[in-house]
N, C-alpha and C. Protein backbone atom coordinates (compact mmCIF):
# COMPACT_ATOMS: atom_id res chain seq x y z
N UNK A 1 0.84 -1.18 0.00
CA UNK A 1 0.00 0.00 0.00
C UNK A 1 0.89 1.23 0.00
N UNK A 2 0.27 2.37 -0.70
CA UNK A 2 1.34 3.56 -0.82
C UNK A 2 1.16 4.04 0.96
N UNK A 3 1.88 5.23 0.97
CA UNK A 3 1.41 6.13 2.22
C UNK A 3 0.21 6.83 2.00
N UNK A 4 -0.20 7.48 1.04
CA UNK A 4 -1.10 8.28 0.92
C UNK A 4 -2.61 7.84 1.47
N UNK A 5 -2.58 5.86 0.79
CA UNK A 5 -3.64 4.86 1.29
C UNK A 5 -3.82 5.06 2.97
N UNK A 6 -2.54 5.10 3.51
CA UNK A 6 -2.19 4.22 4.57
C UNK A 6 -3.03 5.73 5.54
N UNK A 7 -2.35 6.58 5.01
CA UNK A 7 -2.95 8.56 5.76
C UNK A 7 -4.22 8.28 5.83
N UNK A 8 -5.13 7.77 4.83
CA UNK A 8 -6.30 8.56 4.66
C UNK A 8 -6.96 7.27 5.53
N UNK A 9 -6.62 6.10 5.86
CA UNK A 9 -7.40 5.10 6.06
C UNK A 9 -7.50 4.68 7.47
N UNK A 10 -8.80 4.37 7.54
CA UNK A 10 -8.40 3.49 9.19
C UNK A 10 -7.87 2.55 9.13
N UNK A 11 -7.04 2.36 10.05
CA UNK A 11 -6.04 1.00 9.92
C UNK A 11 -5.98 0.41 11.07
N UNK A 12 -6.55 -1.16 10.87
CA UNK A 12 -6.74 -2.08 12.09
C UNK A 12 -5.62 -2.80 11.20
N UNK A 13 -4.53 -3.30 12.61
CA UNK A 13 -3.64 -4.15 12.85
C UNK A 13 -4.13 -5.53 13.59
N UNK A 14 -3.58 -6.47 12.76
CA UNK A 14 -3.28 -8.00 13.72
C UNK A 14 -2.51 -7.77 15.22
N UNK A 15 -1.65 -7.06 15.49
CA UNK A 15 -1.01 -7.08 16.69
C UNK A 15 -0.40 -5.73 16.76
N UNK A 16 -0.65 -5.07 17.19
CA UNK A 16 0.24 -3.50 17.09
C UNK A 16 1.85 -3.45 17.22
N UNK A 17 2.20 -4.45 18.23
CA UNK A 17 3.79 -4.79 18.34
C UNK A 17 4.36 -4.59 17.09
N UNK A 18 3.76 -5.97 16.55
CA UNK A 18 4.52 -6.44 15.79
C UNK A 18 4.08 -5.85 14.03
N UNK A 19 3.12 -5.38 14.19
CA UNK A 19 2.78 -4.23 12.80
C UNK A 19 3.79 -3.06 13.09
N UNK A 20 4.10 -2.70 14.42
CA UNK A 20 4.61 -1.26 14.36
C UNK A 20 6.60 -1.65 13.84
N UNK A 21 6.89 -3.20 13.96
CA UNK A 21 7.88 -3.54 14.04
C UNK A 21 8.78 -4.29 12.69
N UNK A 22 6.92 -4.89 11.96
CA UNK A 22 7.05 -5.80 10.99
C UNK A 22 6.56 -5.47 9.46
N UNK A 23 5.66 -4.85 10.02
CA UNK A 23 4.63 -4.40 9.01
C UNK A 23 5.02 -3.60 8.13
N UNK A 24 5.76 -3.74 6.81
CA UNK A 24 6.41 -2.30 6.07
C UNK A 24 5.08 -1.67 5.49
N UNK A 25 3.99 -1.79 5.65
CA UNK A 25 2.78 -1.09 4.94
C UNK A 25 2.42 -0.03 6.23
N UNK A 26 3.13 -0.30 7.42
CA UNK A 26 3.29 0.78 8.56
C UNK A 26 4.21 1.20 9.14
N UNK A 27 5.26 0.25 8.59
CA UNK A 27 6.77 0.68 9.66
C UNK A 27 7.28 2.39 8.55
N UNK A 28 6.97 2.12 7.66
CA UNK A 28 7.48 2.94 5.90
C UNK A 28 6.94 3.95 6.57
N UNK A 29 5.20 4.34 6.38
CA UNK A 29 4.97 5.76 6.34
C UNK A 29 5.17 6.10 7.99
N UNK A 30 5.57 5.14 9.16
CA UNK A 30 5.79 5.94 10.60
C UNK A 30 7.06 6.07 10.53
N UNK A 31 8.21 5.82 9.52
CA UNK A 31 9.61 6.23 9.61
C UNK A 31 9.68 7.70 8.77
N UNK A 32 8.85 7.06 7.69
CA UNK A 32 8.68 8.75 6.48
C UNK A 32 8.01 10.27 7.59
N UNK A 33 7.12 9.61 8.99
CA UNK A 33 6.54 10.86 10.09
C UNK A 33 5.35 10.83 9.02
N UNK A 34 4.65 10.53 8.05
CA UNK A 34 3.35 10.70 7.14
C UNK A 34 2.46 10.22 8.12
N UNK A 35 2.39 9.06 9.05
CA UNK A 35 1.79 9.05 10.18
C UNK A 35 2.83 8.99 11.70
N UNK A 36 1.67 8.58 12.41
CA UNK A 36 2.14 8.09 14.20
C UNK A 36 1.91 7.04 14.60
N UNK A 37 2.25 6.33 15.22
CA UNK A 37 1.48 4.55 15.86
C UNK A 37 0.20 5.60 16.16
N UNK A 38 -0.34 6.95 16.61
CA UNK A 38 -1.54 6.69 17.22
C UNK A 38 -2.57 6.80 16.23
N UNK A 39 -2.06 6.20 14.99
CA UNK A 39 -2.53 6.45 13.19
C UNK A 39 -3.55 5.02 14.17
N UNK A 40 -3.29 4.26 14.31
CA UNK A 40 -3.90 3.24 14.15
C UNK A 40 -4.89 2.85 15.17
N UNK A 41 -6.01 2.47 14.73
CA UNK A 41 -7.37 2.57 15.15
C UNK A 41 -7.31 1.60 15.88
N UNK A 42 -6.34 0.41 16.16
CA UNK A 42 -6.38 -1.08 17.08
C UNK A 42 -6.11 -1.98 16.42
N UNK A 43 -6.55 -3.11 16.65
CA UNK A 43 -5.87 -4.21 16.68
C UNK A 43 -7.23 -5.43 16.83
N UNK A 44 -6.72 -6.46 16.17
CA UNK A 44 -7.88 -7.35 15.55
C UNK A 44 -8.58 -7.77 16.84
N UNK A 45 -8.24 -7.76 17.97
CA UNK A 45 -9.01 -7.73 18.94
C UNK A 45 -10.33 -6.58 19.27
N UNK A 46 -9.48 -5.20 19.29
CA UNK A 46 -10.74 -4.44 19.23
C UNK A 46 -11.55 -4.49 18.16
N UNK A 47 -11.05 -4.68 17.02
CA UNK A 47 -12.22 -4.59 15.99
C UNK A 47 -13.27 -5.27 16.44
N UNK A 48 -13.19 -7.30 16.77
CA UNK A 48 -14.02 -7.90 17.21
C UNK A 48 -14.59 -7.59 17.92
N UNK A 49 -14.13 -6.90 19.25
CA UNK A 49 -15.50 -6.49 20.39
C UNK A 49 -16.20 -4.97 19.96
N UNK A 50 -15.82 -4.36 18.82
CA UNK A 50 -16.39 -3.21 18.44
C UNK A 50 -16.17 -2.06 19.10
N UNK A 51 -14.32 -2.06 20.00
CA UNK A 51 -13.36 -0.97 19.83
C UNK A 51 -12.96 -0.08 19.02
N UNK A 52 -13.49 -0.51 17.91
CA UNK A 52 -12.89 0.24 17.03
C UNK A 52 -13.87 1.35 16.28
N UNK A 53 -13.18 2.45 16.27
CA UNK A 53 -13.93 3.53 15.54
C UNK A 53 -13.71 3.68 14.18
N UNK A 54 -14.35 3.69 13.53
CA UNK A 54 -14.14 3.23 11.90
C UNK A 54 -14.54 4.90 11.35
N UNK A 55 -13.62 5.36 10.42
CA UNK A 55 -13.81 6.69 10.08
C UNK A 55 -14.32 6.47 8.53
N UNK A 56 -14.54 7.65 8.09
CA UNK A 56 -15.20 8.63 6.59
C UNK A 56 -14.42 7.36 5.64
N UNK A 57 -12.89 7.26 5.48
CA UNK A 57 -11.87 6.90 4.45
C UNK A 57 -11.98 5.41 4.17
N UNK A 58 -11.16 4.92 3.58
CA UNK A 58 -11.22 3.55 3.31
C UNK A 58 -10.51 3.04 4.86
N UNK A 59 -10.58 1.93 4.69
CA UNK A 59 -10.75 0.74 5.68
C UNK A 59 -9.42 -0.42 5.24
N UNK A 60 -8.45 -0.18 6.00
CA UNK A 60 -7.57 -1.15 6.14
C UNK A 60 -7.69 -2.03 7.14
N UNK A 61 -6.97 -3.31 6.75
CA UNK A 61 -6.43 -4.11 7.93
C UNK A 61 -5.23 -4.87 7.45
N UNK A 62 -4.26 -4.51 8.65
CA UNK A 62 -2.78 -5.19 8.28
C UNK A 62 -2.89 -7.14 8.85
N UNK A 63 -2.41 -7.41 8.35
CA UNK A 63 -1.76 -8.73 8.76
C UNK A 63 -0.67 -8.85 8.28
N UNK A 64 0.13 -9.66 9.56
CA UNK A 64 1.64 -9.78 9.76
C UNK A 64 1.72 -11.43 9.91
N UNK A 65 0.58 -12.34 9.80
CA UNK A 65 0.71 -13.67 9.61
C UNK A 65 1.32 -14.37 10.70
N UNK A 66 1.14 -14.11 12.21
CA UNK A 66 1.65 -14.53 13.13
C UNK A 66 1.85 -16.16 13.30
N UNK A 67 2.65 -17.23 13.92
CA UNK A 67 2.84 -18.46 13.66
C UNK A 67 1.82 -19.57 13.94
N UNK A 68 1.24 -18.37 15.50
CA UNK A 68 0.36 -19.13 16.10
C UNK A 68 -1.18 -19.59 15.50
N UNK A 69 -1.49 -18.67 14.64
CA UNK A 69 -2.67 -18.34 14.12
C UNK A 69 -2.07 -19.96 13.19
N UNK A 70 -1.40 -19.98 12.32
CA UNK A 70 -1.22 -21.01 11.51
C UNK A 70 -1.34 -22.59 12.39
N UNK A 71 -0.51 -22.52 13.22
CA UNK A 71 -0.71 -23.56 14.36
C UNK A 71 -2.16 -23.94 14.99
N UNK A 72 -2.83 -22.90 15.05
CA UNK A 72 -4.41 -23.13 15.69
C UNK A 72 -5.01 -23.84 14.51
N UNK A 73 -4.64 -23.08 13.22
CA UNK A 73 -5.61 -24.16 12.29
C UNK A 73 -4.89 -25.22 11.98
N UNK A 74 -4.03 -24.95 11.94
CA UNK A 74 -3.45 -26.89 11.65
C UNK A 74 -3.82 -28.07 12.66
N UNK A 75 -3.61 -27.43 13.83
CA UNK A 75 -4.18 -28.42 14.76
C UNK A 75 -5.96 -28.52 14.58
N UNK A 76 -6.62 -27.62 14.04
CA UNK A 76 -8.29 -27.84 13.99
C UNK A 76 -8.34 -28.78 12.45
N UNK A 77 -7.84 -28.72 11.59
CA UNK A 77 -7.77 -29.31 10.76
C UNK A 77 -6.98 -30.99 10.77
N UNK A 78 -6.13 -31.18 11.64
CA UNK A 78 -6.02 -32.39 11.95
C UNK A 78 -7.31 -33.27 12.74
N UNK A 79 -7.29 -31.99 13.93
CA UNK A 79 -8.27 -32.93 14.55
C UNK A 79 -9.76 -33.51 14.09
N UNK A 80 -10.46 -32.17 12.77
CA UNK A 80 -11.29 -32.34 11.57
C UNK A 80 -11.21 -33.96 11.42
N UNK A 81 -9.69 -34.05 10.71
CA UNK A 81 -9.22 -35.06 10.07
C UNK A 81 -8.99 -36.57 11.02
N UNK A 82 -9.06 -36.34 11.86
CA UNK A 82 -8.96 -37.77 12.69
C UNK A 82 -10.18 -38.19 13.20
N UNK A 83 -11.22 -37.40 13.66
CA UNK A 83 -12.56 -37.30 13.69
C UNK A 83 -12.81 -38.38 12.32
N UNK A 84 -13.06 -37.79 11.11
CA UNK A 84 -13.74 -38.36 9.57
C UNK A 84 -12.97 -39.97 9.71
N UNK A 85 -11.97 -40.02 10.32
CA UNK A 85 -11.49 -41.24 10.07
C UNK A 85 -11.51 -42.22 10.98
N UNK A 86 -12.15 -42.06 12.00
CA UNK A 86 -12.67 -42.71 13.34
C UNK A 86 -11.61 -43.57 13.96
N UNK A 87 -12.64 -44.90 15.05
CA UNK A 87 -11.23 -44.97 15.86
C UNK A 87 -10.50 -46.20 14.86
């Protein structure tokens, strides 16, 4: 995403840490000063409980693809899979 996207938009992060650390679609325009970490509206948690204030502009959300998230579904998808195939 350019900066200009990134200015005008609300931007919900997967994890703020690690968006403010990982994320070049946020680390870029908070090194360029085009925004601030307090650019960002939260984090995929607040969105879900409806923390989040959603403005006028377009509507981002970063993901940084954390390991664990991959791990939760692999393990739901095994266990899917051992289930269908009984004892």
């Amino acid at each position: 995403m350019d900066d200009d996207l990134v200015t005008r938009a609300t931007v919900v992060v997967e994890a703020r840490g690690t968006a403010l650390s990982e994320a070049g679609d946020v680390v870029i325009p908070l090194r360029g000063g085009t925004i601030t970490s307090g650019h960002l509206a939260g984090n995929l948690a607040d969105l879900v409980t409806g923390r989040v204030t959603l403005g006028e502009g377009p509507r981002v959300f970063k993901s940084v693809g954390m390991a664990w998230e991959d791990l939760v579904v692999a393990a739901a998808a095994y266990e899917a899979w051992t289930r269908q195939e009984g004892p």
